[in-house]
Protein backbone atom coordinates (compact mmCIF):
# COMPACT_ATOMS: atom_id res chain seq x y z
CA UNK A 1 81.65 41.36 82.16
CA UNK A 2 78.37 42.86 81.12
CA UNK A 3 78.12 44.42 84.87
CA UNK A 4 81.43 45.92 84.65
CA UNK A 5 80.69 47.84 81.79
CA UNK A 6 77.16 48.93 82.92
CA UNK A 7 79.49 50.65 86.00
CA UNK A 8 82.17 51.67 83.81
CA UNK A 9 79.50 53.58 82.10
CA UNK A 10 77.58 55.05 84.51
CA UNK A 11 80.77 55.68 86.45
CA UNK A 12 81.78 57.92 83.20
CA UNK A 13 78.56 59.16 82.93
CA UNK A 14 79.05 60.38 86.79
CA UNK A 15 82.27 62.11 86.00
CA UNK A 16 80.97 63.63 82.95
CA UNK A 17 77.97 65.28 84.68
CA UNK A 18 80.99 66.76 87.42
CA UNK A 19 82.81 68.21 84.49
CA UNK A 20 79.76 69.63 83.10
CA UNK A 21 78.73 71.30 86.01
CA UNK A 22 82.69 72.78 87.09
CA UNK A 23 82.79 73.91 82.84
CA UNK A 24 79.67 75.85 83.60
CA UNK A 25 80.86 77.70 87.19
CA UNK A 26 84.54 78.56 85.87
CA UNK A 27 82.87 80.05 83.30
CA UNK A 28 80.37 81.79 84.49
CA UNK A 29 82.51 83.30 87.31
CA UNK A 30 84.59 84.31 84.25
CA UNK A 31 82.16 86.05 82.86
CA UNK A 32 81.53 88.31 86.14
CA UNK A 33 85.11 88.83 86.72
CA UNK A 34 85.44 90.07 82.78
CA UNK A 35 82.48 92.28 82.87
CA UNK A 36 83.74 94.65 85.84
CA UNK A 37 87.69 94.42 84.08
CA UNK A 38 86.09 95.87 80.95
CA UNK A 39 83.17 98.02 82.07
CA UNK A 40 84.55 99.03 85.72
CA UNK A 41 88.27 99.13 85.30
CA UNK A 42 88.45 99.61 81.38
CA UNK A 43 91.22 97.16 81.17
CA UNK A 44 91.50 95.96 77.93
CA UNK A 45 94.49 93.11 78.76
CA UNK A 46 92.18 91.98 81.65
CA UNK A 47 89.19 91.63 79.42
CA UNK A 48 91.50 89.80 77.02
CA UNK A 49 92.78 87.43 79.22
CA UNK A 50 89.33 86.36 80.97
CA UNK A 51 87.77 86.21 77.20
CA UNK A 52 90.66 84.03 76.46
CA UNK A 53 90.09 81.70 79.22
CA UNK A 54 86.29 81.13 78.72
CA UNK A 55 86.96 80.45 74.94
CA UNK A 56 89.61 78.00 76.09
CA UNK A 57 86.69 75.80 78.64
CA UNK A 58 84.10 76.34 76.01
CA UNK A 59 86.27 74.05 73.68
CA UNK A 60 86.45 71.45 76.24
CA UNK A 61 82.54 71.72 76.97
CA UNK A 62 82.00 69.09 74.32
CA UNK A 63 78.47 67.39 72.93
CA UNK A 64 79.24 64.60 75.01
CA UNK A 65 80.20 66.31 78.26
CA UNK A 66 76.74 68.34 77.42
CA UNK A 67 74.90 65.19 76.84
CA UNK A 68 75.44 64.44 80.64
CA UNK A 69 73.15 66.60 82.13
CA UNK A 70 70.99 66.46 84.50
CA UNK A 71 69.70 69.51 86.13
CA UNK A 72 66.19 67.63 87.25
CA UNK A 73 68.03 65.38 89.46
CA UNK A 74 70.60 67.70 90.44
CA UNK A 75 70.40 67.92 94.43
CA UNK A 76 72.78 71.00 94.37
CA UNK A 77 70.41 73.33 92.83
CA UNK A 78 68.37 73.58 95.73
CA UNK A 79 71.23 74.21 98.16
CA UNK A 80 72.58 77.41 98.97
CA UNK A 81 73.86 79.51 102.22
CA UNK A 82 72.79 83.21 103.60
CA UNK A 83 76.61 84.40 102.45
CA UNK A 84 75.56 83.83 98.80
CA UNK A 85 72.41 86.12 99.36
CA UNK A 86 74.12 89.64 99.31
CA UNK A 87 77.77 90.71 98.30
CA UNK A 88 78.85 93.98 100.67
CA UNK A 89 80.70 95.49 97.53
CA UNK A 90 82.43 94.89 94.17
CA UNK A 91 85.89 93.28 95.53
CA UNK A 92 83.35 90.86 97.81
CA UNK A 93 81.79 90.25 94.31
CA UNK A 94 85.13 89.80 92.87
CA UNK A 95 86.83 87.88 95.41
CA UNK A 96 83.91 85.04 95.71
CA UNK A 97 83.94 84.65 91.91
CA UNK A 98 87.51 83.90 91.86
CA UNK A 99 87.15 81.36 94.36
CA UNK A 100 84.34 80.13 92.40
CA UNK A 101 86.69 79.85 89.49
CA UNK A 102 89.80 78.33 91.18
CA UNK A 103 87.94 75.77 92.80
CA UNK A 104 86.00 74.68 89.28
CA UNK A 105 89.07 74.29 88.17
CA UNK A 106 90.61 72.51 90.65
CA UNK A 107 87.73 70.39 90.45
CA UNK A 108 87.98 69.81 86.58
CA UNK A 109 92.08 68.99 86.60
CA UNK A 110 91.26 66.18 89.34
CA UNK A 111 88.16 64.58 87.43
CA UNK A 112 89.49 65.18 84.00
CA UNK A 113 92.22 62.86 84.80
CA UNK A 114 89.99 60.05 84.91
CA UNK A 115 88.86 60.10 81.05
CA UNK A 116 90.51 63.74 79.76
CA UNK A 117 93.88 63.89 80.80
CA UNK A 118 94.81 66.83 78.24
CA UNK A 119 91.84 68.69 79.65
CA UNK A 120 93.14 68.26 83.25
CA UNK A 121 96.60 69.54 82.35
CA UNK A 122 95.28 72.01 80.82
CA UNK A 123 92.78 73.07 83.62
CA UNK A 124 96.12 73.03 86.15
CA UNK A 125 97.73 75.65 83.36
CA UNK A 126 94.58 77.93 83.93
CA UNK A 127 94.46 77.54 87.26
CA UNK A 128 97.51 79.61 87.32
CA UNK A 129 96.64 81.95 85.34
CA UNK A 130 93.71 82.94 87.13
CA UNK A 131 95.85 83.11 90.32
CA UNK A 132 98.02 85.75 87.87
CA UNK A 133 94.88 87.50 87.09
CA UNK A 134 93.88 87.79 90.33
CA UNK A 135 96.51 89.40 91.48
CA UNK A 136 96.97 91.92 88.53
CA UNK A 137 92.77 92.38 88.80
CA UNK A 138 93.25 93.18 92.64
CA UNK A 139 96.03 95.66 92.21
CA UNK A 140 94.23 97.56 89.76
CA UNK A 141 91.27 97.97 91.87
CA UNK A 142 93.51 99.32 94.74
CA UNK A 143 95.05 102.05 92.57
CA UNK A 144 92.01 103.17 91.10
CA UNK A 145 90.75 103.58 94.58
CA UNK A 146 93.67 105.77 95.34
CA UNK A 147 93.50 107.38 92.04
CA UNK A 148 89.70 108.48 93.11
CA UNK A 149 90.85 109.38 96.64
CA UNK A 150 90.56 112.60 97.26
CA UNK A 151 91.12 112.69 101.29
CA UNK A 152 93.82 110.95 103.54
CA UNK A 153 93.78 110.05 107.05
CA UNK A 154 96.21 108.92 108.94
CA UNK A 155 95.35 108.07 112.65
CA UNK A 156 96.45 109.03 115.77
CA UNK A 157 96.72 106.85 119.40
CA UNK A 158 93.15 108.61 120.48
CA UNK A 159 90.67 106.64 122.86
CA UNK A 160 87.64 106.28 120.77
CA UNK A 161 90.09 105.29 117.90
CA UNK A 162 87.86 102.66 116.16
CA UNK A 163 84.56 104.95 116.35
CA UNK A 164 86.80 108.12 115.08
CA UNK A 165 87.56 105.95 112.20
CA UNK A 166 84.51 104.51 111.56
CA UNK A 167 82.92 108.24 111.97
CA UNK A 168 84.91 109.73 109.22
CA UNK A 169 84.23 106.48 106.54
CA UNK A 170 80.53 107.32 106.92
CA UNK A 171 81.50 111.25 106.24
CA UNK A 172 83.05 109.47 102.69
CA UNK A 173 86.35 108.75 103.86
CA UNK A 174 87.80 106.13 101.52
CA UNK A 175 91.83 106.11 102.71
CA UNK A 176 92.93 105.14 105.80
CA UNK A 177 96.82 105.13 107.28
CA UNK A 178 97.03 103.62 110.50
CA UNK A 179 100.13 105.08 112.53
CA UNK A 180 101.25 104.88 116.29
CA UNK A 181 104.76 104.99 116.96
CA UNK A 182 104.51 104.03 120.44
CA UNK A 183 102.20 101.15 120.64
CA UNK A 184 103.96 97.34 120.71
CA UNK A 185 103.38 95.26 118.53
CA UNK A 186 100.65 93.14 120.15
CA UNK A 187 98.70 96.48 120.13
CA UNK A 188 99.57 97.32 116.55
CA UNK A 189 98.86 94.61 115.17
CA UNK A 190 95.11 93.79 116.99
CA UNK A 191 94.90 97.73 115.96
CA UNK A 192 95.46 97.05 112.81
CA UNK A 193 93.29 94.46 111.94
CA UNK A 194 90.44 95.77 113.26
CA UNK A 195 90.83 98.86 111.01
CA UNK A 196 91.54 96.76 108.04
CA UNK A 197 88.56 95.07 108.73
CA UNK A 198 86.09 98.16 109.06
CA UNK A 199 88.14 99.99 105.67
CA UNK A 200 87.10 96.97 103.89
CA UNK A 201 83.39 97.02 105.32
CA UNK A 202 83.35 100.91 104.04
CA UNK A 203 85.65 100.11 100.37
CA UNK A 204 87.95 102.09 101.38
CA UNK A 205 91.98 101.63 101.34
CA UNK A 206 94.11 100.73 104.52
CA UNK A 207 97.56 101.50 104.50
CA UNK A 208 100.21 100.69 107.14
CA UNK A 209 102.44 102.96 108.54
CA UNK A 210 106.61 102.27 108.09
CA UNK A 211 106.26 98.40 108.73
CA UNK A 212 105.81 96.15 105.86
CA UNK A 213 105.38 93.03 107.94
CA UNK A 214 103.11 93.92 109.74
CA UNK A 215 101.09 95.07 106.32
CA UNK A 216 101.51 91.71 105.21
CA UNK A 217 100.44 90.33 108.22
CA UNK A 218 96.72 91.72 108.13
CA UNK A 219 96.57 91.52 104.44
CA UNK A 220 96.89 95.33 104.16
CA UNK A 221 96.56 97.45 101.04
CA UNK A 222 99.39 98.95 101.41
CA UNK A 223 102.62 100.29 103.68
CA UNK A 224 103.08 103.98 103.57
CA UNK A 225 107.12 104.52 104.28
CA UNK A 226 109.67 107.75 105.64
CA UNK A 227 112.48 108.66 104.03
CA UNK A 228 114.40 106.51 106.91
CA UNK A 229 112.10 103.24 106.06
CA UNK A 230 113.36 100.56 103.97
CA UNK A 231 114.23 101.72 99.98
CA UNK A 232 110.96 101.33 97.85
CA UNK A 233 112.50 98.57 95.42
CA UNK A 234 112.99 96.12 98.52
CA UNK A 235 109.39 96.97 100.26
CA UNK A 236 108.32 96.46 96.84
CA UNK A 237 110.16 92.90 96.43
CA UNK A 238 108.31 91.72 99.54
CA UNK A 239 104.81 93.19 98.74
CA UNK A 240 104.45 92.88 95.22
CA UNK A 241 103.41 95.01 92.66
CA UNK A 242 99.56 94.77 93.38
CA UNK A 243 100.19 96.72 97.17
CA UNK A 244 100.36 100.22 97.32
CA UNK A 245 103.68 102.10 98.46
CA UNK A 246 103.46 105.33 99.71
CA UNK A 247 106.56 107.52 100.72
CA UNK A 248 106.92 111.02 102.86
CA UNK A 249 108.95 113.76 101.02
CA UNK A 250 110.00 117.12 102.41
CA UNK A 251 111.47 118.90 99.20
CA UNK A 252 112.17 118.13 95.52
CA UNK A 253 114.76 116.11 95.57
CA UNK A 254 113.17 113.43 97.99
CA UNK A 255 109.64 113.74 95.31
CA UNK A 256 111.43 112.74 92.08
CA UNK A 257 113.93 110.10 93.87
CA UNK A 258 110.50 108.46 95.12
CA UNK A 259 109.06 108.99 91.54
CA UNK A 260 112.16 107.12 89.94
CA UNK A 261 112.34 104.51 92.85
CA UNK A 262 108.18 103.56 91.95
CA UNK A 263 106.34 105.43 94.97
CA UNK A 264 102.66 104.91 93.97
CA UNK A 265 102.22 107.86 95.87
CA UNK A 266 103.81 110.59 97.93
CA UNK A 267 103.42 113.13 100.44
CA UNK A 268 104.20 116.14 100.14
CA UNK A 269 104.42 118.66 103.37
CA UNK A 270 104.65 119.29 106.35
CA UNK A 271 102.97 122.45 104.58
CA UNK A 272 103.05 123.59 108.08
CA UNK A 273 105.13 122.97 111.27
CA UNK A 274 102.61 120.17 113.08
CA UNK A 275 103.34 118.40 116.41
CA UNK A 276 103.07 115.28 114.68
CA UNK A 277 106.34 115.58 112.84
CA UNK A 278 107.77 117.82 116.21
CA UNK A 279 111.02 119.75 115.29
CA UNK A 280 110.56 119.54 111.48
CA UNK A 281 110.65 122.84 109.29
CA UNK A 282 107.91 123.20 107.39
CA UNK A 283 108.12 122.72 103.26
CA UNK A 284 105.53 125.67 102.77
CA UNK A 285 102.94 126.29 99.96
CA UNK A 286 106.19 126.28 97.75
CA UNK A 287 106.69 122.65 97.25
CA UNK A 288 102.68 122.43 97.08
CA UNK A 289 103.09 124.31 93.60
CA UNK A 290 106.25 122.83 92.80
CA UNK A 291 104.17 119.08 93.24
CA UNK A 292 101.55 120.69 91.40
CA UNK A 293 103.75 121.34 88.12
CA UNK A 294 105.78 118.29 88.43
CA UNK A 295 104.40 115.90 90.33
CA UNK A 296 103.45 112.84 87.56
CA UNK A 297 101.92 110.90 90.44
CA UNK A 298 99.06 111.46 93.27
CA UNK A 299 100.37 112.93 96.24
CA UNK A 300 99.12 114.25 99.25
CA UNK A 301 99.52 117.77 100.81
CA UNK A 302 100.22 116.82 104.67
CA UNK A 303 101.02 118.88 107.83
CA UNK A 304 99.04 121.02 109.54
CA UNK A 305 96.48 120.66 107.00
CA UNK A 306 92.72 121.70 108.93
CA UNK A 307 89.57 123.32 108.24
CA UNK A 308 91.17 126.76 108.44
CA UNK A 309 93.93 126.86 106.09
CA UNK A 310 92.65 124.17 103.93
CA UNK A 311 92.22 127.01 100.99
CA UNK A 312 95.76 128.20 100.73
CA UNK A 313 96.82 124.57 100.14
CA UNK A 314 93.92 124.50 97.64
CA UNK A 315 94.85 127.52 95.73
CA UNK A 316 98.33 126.47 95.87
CA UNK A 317 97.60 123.39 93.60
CA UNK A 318 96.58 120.43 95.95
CA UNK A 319 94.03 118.56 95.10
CA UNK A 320 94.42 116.09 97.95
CA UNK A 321 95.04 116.19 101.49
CA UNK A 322 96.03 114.25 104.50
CA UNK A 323 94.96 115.04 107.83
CA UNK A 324 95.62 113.78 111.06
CA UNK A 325 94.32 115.85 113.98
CA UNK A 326 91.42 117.88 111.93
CA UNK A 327 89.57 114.40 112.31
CA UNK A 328 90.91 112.53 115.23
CA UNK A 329 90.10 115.34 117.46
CA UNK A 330 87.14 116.90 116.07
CA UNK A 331 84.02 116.91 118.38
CA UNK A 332 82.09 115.36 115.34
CA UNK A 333 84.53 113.46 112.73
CA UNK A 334 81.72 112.22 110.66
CA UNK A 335 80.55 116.38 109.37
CA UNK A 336 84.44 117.30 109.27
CA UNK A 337 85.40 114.65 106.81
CA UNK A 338 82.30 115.82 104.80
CA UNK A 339 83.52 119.37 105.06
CA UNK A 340 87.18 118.45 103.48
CA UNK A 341 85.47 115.98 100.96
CA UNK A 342 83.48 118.71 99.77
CA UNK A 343 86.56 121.12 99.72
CA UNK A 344 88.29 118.26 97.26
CA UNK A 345 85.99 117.54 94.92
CA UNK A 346 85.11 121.54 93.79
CA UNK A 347 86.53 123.11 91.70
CA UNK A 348 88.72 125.65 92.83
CA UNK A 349 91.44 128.35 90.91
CA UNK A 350 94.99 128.25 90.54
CA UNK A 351 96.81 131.01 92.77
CA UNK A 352 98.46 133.06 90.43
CA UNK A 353 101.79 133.76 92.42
């Protein structure tokens, strides 16, 4: 009898030290997440809701769960791995502290149903809600990215695609569409994660062209649509609210149905006739003032846009651009995105027409 209670104790003593440990982590990786909500996104609901959480483990970090530790004979302390050395940017940062979180959790439901069931059901509750958070946390990152983003590209089927790319996101490129009409889907889709993967190494945004599967598929930031693409409100139902939906407009009408259908953004062109959209009118510098005054929303001026008659545009109210073949067939990508980022973030008058 005596023996089983010398295990029964140690065994709880065991568990306890686990909990005390997984309390500590999900906390901690709290903590991280909430400082860049409030300080980098200025989100107070986020802040609340990570503040919330932490207050909610503290109370089950009781004097007894405390009592268990042992840090001196603690073999994990002097583990660790080259990954957990460096973090390539904030989402990296982000991303491994939710996992960080998630799994403490996980960890704490399991164990706490050994000696604190209402502590385990309660963990499996949070777990949730971090999920939640993630999510919301992610999507709020992505649109202040396009918020900041001053400069579009969106590619076209060249041979040194990858290095073009690559090129223009060390000129300060930070949003990338990746189109090609013709390609199958094999090709698209290798395409496409290989530019996902090198946006992401350069925090920038990658958006698919017209096919929302496919966006899905490589864990895109987004799906950038034509007025003959799906509506918004079903792309939307498959992507969630945390990707970013982009749609083509030609004239008024098309920019506020977009607007009222929940584009996060819009383009707004061709400006110019372009052999990218071959046998379409141009919209002019007209609907470039007309988004100006009314468009609530970023937007894009697109067509024709290049290093020559990038000021018009400017003058005519744009503050953004997309470009296609400016970049993708420039002799040196790298100084012409540094050119047009320049352009966007000066200052420049309102034409007075």
């Amino acid at each position: 009898m005596g023996e089983t209670l010398s295990q029964n104790s140690l065994s709880k003593s065991t568990i306890y030290r686990i909990l005390d440990a997984n309390l500590d982590r999900a906390r901690e990786g709290l903590r991280v997440i909430e400082e860049w909500c409030r300080f980098g996104l200025n989100q107070a609901p986020l802040t609340s809701e990570c503040k919330h959480l932490r207050q909610a483990l503290a109370l089950w970090h009781t004097p007894e769960i405390w009592a268990s530790r042992d840090t001196g004979n603690d073999p994990g302390t002097s583990l660790t791995h080259p990954q957990e050395e460096s973090r390539a940017d904030i989402t990296q940062v982000l991303r491994v502290n939710f996992c960080r979180v998630e799994e403490a959790l996980r960890v704490l439901e399991e164990y706490g149903k050994l000696h604190i069931p209402q502590m385990a059901a309660d963990c499996k509750q949070m777990r949730y809600r971090v999920y939640l958070l993630e999510t919301s946390l992610i999507g709020q990152q992505r649109h202040q990215k396009l918020e900041r983003s001053r400069l579009y590209l969106v590619t076209s089927p060249v041979e040194n695609l990858f290095a073009t790319v690559e090129a223009a996101l060390q000129g300060g490129l930070s949003l990338v569409q990746y189109r090609d009409k013709d390609a199958d889907d094999s090709t698209r889709l290798d395409h496409a994660q290989r530019l996902k993967q090198l946006c992401h190494q350069y925090d920038a945004l990658f958006i698919m062209n017209d096919r929302v599967d496919l966006a899905i598929a490589v864990d895109a930031d987004g799906v950038h649509l034509g007025q003959q693409d799906m509506p918004i409100a079903v792309a939307r139902q498959v992507l969630g609210n945390q990707r970013i939906i982009g749609r083509s407009t030609t004239n008024p009408d098309e920019m506020q149905r977009a607007i009222a259908e929940g584009a996060d953004y819009i383009g707004v062109g061709p400006v110019y006739e372009t052999p990218t959209k071959a046998g379409k009118a141009a919209a002019g510098l007209e609907y470039v003032r007309y988004a100006a005054a009314h468009a609530p929303l970023p937007w894009f001026a697109i067509g024709g846009v290049d290093s020559e008659n990038l000021q018009p545009i400017l003058a005519a109210g744009a503050t953004r651009v997309a470009v296609v073949r400016s970049i993708m067939t420039a002799p040196e990508p790298r100084l012409m995105t540094q050119f047009f980022v320049s352009q966007l973030h000066r200052p420049f008058p309102m034409s007075s027409e």
